[in-house]
N, C-alpha and C. Protein backbone atom coordinates (compact mmCIF):
# COMPACT_ATOMS: atom_id res chain seq x y z
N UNK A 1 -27.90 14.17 6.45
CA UNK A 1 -26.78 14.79 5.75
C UNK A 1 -26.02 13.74 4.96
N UNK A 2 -25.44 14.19 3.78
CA UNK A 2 -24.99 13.12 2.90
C UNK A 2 -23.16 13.23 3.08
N UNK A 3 -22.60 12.93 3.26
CA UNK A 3 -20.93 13.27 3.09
C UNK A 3 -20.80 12.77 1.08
N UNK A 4 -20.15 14.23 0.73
CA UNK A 4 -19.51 13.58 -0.50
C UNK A 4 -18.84 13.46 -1.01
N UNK A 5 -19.04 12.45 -1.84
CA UNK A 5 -17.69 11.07 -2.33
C UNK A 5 -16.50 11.72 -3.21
N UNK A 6 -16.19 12.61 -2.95
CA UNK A 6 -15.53 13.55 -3.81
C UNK A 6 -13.91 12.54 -3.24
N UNK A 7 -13.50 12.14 -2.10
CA UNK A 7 -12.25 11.46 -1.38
C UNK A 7 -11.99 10.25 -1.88
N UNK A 8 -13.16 9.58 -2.19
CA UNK A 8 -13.92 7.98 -2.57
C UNK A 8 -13.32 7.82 -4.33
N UNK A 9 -13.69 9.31 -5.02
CA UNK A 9 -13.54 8.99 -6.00
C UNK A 9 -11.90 9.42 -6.68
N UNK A 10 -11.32 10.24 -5.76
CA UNK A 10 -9.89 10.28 -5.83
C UNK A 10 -8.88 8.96 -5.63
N UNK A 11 -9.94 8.63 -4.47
CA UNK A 11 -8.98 6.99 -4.11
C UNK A 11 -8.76 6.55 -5.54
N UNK A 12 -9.98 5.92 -5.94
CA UNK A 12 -10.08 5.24 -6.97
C UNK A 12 -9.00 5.98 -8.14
N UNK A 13 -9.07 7.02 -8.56
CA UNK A 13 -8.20 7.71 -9.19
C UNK A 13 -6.80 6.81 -8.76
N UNK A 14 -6.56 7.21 -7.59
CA UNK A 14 -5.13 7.25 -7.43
C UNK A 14 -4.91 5.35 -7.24
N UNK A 15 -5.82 4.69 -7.12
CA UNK A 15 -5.50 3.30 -7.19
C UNK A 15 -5.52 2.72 -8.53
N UNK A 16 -6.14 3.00 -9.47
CA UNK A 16 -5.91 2.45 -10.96
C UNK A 16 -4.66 2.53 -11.39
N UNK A 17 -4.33 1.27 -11.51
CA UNK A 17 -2.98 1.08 -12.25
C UNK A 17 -1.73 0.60 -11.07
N UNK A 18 -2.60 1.01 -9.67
CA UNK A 18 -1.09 0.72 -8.73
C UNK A 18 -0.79 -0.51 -8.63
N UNK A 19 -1.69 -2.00 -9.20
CA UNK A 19 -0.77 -3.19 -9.23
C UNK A 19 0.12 -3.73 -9.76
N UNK A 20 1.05 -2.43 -10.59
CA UNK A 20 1.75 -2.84 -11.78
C UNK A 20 2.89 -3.11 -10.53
N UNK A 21 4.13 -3.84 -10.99
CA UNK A 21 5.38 -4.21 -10.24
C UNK A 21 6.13 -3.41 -11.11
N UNK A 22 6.90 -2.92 -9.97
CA UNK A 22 8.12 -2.07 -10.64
C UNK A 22 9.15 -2.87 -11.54
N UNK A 23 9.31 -1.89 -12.34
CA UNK A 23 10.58 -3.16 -12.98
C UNK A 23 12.27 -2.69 -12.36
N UNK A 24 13.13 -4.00 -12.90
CA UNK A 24 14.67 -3.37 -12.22
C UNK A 24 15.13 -2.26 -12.87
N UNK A 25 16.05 -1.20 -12.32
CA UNK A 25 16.39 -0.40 -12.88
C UNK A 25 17.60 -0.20 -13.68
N UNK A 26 17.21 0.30 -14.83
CA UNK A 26 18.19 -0.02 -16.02
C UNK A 26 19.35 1.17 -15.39
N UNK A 27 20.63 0.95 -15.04
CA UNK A 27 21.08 2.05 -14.56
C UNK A 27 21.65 2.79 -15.93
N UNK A 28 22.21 2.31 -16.87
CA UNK A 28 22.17 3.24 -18.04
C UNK A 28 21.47 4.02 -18.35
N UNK A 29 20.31 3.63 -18.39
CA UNK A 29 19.25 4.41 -19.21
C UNK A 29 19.02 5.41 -17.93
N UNK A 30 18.74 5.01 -17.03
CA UNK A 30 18.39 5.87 -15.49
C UNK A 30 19.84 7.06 -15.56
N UNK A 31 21.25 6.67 -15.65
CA UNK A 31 21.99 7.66 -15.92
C UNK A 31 21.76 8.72 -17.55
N UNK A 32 21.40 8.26 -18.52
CA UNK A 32 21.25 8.88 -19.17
C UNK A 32 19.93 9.90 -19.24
N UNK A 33 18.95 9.65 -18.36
CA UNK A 33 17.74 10.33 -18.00
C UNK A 33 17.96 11.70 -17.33
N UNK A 34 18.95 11.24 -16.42
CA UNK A 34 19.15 12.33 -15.20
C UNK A 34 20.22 13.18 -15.80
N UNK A 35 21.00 12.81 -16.73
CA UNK A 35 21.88 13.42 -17.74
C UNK A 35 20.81 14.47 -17.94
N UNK A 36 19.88 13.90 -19.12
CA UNK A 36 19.26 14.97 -20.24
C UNK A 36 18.25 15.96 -18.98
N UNK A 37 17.75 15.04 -17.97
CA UNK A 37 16.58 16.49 -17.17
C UNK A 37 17.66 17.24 -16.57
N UNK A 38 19.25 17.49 -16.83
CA UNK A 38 19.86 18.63 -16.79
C UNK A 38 20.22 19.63 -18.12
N UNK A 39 20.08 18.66 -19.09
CA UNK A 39 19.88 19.23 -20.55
C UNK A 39 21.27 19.21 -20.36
N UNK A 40 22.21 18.32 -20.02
CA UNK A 40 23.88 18.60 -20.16
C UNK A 40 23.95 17.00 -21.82
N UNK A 41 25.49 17.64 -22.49
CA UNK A 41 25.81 16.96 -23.00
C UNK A 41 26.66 15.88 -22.39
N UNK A 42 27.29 14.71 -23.51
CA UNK A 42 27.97 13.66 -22.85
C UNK A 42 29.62 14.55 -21.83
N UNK A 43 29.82 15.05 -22.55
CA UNK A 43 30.96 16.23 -22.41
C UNK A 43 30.90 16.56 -21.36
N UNK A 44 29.90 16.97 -20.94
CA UNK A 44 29.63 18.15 -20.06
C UNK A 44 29.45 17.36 -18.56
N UNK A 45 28.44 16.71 -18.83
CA UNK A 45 28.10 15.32 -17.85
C UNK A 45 29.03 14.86 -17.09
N UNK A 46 30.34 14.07 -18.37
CA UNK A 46 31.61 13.45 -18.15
C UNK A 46 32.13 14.59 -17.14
N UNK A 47 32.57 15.48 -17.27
CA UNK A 47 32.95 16.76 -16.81
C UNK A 47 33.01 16.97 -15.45
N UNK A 48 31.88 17.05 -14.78
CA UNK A 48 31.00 17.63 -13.57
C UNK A 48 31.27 16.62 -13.11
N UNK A 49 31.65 14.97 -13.55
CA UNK A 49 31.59 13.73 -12.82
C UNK A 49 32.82 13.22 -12.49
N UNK A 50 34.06 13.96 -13.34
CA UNK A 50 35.52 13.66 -13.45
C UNK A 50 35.87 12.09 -13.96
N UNK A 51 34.93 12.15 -14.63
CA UNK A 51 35.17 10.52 -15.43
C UNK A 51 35.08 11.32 -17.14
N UNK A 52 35.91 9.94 -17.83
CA UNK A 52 36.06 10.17 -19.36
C UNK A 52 34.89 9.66 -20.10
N UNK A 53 35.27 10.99 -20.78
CA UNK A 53 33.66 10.74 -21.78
C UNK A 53 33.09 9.68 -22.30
N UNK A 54 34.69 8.77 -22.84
CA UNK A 54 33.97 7.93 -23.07
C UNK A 54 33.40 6.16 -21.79
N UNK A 55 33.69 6.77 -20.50
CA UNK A 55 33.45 5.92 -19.26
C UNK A 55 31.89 5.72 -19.54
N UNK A 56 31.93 7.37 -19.81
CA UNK A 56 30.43 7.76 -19.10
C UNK A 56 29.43 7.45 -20.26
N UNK A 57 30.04 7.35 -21.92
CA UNK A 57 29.68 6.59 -22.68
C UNK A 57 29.02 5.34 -22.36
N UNK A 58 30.06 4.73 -22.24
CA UNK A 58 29.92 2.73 -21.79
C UNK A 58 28.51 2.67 -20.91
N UNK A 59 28.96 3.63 -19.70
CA UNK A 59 27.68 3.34 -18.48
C UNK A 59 26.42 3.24 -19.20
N UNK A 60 26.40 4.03 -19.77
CA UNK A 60 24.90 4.72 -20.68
C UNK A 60 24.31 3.35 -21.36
N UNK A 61 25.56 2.89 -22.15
CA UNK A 61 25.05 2.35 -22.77
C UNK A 61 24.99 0.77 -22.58
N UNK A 62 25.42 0.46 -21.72
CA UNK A 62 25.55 -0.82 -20.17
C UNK A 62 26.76 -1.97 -21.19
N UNK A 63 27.32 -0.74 -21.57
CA UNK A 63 28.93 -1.85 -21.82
C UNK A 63 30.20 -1.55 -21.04
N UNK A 64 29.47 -1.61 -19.59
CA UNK A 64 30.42 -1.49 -18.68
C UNK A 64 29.69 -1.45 -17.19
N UNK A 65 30.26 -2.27 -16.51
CA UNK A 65 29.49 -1.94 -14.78
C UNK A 65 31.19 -0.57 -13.91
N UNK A 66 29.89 0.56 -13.66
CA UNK A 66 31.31 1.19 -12.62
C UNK A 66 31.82 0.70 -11.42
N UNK A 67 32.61 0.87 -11.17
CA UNK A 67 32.89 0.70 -9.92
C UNK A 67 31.90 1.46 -8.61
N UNK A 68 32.55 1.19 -7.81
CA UNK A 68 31.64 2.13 -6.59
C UNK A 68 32.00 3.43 -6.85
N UNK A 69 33.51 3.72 -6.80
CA UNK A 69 34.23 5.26 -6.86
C UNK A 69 33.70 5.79 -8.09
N UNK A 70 33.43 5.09 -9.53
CA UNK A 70 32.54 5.92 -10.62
C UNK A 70 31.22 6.32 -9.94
N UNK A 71 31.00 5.27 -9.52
CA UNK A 71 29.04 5.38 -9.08
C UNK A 71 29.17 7.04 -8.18
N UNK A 72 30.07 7.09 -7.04
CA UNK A 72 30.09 8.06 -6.32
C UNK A 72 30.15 9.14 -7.51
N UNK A 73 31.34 9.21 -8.02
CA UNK A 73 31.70 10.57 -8.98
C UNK A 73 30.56 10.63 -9.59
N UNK A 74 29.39 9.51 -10.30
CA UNK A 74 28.34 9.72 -10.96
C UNK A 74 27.50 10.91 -10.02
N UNK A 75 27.06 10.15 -9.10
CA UNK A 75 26.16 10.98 -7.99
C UNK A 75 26.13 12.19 -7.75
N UNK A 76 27.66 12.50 -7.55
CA UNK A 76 28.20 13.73 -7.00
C UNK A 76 27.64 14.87 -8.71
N UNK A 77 28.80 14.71 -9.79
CA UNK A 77 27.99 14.85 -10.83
C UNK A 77 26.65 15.31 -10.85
N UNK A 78 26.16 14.69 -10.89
CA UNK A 78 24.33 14.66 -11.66
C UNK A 78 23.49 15.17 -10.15
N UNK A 79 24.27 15.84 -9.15
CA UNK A 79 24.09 16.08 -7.86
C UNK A 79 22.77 15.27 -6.76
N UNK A 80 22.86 13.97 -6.79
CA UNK A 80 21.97 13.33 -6.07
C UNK A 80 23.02 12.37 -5.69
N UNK A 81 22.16 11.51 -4.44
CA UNK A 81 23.15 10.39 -3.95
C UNK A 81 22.94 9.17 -4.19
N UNK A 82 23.88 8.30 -4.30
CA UNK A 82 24.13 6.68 -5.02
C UNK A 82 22.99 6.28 -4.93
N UNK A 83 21.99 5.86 -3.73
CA UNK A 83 20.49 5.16 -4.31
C UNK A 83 20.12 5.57 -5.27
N UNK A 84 20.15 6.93 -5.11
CA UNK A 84 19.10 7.31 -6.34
C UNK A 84 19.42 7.32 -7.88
N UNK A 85 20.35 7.19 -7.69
CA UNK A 85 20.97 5.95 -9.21
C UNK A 85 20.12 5.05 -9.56
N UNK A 86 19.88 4.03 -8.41
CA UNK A 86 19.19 3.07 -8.77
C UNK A 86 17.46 3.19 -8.14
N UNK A 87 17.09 4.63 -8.19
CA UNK A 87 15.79 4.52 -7.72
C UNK A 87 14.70 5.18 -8.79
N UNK A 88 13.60 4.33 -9.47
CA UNK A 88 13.22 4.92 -10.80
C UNK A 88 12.35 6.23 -10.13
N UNK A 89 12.23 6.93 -11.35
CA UNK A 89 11.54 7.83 -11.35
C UNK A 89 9.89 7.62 -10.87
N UNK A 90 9.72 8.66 -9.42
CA UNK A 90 8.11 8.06 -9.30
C UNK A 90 7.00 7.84 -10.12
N UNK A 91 7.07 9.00 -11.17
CA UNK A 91 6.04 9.37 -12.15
C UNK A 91 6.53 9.59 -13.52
N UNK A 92 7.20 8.22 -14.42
CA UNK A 92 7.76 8.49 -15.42
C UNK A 92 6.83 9.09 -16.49
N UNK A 93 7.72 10.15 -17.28
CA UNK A 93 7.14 11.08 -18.57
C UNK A 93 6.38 9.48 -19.59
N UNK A 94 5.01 9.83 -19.75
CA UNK A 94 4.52 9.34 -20.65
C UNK A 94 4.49 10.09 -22.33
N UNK A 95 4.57 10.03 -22.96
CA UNK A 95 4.61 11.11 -24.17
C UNK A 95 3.75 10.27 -25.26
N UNK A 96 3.13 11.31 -25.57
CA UNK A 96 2.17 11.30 -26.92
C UNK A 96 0.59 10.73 -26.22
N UNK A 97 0.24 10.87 -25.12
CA UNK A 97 -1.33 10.55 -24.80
C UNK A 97 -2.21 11.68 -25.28
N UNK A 98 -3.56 10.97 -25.02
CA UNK A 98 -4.38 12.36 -25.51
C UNK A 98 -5.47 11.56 -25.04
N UNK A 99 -6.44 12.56 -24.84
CA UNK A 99 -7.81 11.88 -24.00
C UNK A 99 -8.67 12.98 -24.30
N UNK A 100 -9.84 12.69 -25.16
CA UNK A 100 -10.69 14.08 -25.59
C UNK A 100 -12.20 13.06 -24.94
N UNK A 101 -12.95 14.04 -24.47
CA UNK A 101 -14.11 14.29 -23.35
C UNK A 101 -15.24 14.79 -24.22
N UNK A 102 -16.01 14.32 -24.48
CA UNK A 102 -17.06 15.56 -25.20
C UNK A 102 -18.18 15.91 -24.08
N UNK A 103 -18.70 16.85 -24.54
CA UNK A 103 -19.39 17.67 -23.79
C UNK A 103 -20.21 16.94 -22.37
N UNK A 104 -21.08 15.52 -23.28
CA UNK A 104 -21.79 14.65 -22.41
C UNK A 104 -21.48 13.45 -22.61
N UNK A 105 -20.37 13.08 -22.54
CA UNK A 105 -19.37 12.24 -22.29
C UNK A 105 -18.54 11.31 -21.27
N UNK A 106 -18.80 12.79 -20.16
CA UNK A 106 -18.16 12.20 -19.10
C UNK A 106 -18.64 11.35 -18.32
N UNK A 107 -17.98 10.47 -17.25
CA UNK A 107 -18.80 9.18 -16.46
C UNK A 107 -19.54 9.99 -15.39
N UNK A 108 -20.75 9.72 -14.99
CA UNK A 108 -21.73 10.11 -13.79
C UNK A 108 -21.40 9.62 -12.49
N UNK A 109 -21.23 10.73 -11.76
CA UNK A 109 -20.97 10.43 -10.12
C UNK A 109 -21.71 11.05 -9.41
N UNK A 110 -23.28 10.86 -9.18
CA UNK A 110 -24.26 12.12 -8.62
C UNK A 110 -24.47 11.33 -7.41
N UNK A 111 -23.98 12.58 -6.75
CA UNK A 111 -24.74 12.54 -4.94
C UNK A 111 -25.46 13.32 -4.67
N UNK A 112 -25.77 13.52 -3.30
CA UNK A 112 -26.95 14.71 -2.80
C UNK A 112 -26.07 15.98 -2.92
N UNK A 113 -25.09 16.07 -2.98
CA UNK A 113 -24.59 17.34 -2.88
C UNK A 113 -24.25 17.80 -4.14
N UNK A 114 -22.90 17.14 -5.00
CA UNK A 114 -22.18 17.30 -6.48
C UNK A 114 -23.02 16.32 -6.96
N UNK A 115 -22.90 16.69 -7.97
CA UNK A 115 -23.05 15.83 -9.35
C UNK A 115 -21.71 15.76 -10.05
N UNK A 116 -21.07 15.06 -10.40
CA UNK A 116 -19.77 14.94 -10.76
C UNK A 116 -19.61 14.02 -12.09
N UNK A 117 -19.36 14.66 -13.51
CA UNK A 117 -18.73 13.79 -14.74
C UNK A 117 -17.26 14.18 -14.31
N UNK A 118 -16.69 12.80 -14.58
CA UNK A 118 -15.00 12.52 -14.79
C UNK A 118 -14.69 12.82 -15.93
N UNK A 119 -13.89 13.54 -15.76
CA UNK A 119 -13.12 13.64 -17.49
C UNK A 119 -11.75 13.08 -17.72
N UNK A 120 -11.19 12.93 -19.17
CA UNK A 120 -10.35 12.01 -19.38
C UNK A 120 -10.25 11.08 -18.80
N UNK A 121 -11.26 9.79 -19.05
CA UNK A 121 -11.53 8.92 -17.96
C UNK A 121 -10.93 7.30 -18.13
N UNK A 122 -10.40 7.77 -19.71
CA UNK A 122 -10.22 6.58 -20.39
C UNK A 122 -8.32 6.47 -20.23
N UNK A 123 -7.45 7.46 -19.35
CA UNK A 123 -6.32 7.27 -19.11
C UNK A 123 -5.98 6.91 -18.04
N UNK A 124 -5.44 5.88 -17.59
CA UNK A 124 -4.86 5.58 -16.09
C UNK A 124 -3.70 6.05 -15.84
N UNK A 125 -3.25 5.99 -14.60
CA UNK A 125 -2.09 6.58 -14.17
C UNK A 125 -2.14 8.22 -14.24
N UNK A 126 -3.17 8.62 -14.22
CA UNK A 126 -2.97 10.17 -15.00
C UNK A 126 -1.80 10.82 -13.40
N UNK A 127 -1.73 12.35 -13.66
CA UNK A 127 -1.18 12.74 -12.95
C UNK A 127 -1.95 13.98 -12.41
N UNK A 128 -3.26 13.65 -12.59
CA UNK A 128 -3.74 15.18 -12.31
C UNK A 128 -5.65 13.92 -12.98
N UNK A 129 -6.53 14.62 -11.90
CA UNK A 129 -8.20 14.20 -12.04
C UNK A 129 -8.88 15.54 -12.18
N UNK A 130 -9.31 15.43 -13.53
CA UNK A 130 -10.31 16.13 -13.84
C UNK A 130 -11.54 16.06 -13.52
N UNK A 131 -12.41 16.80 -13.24
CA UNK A 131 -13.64 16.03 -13.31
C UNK A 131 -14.77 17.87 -12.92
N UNK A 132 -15.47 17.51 -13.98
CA UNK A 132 -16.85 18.95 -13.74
C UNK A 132 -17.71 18.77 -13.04
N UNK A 133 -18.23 19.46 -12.24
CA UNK A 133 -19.20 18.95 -10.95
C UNK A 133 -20.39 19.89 -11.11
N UNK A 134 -21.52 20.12 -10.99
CA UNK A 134 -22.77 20.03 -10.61
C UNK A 134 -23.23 20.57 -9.07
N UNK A 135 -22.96 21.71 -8.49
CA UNK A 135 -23.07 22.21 -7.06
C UNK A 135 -24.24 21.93 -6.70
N UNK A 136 -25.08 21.02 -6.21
CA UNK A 136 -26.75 20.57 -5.77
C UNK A 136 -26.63 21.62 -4.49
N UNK A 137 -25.67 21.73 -3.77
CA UNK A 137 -25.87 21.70 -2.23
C UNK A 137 -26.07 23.49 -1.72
N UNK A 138 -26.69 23.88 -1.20
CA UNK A 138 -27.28 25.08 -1.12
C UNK A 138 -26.63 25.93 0.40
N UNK A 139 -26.47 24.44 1.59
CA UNK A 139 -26.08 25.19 2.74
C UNK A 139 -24.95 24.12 3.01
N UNK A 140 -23.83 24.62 4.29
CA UNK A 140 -22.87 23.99 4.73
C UNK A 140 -23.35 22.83 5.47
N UNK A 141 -24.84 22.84 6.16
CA UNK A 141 -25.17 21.32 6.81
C UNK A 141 -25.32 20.08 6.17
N UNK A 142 -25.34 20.83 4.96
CA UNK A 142 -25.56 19.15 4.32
C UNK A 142 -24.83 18.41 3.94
N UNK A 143 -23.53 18.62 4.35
CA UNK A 143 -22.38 18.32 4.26
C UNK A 143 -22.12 17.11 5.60
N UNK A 144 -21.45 15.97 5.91
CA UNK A 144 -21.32 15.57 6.91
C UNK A 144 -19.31 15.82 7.25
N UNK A 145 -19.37 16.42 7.51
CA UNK A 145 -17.85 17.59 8.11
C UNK A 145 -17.29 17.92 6.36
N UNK A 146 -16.03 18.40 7.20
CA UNK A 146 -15.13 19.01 5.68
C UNK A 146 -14.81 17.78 4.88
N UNK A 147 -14.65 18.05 3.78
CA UNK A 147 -13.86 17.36 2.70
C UNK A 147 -12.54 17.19 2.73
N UNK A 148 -11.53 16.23 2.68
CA UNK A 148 -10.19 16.50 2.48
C UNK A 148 -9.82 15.18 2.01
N UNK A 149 -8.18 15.96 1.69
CA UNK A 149 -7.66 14.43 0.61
C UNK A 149 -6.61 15.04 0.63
N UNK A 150 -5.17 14.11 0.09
CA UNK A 150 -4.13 14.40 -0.29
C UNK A 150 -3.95 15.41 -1.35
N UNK A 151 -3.12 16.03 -1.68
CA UNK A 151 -2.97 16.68 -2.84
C UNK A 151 -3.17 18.12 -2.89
N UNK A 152 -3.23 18.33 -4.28
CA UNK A 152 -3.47 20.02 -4.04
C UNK A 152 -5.26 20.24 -5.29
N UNK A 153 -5.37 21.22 -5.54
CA UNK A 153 -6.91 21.30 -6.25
C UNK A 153 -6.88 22.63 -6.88
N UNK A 154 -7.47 22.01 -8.01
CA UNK A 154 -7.56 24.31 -8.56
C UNK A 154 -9.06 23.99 -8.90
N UNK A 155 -9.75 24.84 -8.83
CA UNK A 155 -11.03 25.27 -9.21
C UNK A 155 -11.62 26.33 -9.65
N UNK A 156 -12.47 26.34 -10.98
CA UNK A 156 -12.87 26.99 -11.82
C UNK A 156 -14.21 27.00 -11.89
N UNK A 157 -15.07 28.42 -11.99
CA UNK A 157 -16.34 28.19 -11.99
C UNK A 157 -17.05 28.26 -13.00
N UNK A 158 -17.71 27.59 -13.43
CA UNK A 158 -18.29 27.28 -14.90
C UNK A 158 -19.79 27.79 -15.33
N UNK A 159 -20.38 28.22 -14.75
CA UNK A 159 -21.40 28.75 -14.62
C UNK A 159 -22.06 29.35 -13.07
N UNK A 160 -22.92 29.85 -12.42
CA UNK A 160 -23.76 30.68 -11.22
C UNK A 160 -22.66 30.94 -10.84
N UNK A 161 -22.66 30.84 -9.19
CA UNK A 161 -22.31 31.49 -8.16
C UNK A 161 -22.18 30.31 -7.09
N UNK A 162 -21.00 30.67 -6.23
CA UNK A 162 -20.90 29.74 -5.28
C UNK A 162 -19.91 29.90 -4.13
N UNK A 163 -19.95 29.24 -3.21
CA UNK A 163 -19.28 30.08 -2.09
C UNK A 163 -18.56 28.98 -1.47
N UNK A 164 -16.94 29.26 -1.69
CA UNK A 164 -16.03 28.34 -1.17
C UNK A 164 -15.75 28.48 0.12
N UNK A 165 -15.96 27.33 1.29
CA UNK A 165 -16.05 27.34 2.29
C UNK A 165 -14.44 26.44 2.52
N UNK A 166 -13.21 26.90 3.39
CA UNK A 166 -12.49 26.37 4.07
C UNK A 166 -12.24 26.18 4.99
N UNK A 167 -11.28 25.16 5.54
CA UNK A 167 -11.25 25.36 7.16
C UNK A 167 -10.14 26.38 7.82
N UNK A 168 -9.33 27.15 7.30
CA UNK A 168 -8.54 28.20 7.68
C UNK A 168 -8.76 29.53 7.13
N UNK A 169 -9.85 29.65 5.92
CA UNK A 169 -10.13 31.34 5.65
C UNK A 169 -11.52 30.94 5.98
N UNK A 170 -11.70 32.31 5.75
CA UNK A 170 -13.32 33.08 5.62
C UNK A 170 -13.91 32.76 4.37
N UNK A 171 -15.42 32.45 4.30
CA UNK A 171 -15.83 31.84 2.80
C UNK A 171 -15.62 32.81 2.22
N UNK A 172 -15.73 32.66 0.69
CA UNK A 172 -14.96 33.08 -0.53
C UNK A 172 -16.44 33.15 -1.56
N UNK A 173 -16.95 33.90 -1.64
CA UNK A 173 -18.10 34.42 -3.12
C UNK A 173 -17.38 34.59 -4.33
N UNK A 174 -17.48 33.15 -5.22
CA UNK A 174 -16.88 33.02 -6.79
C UNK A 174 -17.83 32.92 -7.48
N UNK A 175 -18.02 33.73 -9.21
CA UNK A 175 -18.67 33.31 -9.99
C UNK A 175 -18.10 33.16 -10.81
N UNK A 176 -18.15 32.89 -12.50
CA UNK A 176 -18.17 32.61 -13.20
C UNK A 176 -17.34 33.22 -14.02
N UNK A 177 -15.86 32.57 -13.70
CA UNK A 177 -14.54 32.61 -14.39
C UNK A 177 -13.76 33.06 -13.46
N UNK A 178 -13.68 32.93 -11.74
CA UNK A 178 -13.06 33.06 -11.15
C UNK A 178 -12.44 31.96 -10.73
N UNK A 179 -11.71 31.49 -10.33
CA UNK A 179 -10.98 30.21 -9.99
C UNK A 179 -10.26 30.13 -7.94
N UNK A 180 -9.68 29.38 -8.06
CA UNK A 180 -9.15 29.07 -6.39
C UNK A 180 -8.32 28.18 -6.78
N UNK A 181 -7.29 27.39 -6.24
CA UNK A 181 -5.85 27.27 -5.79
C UNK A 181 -5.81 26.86 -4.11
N UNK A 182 -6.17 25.59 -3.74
CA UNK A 182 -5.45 24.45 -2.80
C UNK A 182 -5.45 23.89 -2.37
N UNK A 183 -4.61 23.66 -0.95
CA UNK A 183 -4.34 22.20 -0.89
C UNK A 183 -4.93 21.44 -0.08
N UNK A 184 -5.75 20.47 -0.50
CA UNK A 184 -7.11 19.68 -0.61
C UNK A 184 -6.43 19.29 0.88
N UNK A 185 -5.45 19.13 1.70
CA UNK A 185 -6.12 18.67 2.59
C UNK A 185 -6.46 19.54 3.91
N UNK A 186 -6.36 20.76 3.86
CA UNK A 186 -7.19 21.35 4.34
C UNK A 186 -8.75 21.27 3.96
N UNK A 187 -9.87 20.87 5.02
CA UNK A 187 -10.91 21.22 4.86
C UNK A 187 -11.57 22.05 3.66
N UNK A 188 -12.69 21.82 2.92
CA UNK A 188 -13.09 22.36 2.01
C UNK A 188 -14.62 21.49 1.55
N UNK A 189 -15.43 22.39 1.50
CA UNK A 189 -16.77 22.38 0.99
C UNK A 189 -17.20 23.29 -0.28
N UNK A 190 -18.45 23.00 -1.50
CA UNK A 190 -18.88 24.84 -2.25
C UNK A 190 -19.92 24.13 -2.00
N UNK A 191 -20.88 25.18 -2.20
CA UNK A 191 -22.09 25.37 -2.37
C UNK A 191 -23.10 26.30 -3.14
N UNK A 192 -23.77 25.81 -3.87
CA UNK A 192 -24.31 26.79 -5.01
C UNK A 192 -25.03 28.04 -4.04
N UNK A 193 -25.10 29.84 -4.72
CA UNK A 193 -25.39 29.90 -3.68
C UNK A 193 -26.75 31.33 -5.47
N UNK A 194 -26.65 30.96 -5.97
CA UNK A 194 -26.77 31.35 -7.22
C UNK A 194 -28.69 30.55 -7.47
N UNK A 195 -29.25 31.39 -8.24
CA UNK A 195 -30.44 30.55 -8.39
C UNK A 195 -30.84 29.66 -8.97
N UNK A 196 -29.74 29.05 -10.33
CA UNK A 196 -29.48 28.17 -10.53
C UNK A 196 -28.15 27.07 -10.25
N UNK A 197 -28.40 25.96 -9.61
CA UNK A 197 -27.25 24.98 -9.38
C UNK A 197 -25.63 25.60 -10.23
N UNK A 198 -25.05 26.23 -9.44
CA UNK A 198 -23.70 26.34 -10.34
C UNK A 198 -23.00 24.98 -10.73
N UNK A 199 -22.15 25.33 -12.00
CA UNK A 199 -21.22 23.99 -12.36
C UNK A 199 -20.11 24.75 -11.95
N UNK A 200 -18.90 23.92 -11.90
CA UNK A 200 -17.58 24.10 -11.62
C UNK A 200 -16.16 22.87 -12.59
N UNK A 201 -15.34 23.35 -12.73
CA UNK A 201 -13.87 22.40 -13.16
C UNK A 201 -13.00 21.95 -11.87
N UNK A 202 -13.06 21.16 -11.19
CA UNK A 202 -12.18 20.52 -10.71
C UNK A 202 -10.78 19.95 -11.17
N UNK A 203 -10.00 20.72 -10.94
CA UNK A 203 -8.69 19.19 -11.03
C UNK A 203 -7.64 19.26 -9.66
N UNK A 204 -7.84 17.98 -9.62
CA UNK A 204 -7.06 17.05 -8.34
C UNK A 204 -5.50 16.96 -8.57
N UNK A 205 -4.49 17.10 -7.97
CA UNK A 205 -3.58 16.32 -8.27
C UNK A 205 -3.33 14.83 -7.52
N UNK A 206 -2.88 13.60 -8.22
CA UNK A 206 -2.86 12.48 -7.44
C UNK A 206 -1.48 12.23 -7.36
């Protein structure tokens, strides 16, 4: 029985890029962030925080350190507490990427069971692993136990037939444009069950 690397190749996913060092946190810019993901103006901001507009100006724009009692009114405000002032965002917004895949394009990951191309392979840090797989595997033994991993998973079937096996439902008979929804670390196996090898869409979240 083969176990497959489907966990092996998430790692890797989720380790590219993690030797970067955090940088210090700009608390201006970090206050003006948590400002706009409320979509409030300076006004409005100032407001909710009982500091003057133009206090809350200065902070923003780091021509001024607050005191502790601003920092609090900040917090209270923008409704989170004082660390998290100074704690960056886990997964900052990247804007303007793009990553196009062509058909036979993607990188090869074939085991006895999947066959697996990665897609968008050329972005690190992503926030989500694509990757189209290749169902080889016909019965649940050839599996060496369940599959699992952090995260959650949606799956799409791309061609045959195939039968999603979990460890808390009853298997599941999907073909071709039916999909599934979760969370990878519950147990989970497919298996083509179709007369030709079904393909499938994977995406991971990391």
């Amino acid at each position: 029985m083969d176990k497959s690397d489907e966990p092996s190749l998430i790692k890797l996913a989720r380790e590219s890029g993690s030797n970067d060092k955090p940088l210090p946190v700009d608390l201006g810019r970090r206050v003006r962030e948590l400002r706009k993901s409320h979509d409030w103006t300076l006004e409005q901001a100032a407001k909710k925080a009982g500091l003057a507009r133009s206090t809350l100006s200065k902070i923003e724009n780091g021509q001024m350190s607050p005191t502790y009692e601003a920092l609090k009114k900040l917090a209270e405000g923008l409704e989170i507490s004082v660390p998290q002032l100074f704690t960056p965002t886990s997964n900052p917004q990247v804007n303007g990427r793009l990553a196009v895949t062509k058909s036979d394009d993607g990188e090869p990951h074939p085991t006895a069971t999947y066959e697996h191309d990665m897609l968008a392979n050329t972005l690190t840090q992503k926030s989500m692993l694509p990757y189209r797989a290749r169902v080889r595997a016909r019965t649940l033994e050839e599996f060496d136990g369940w599959v699992r991993h952090d995260g959650e998973e949606f799956l799409y079937v791309l061609t045959g037939e195939i039968r999603l096996f979990t460890e808390f439902y009853a298997p599941v008979d999907m073909r071709r444009g039916d999909s599934a929804y979760y969370d990878a670390a519950m147990g989970h196996n497919v298996i083509s069950i179709s007369a030709e090898d079904a393909t499938i869409l994977w995406v991971t979240s990391l």
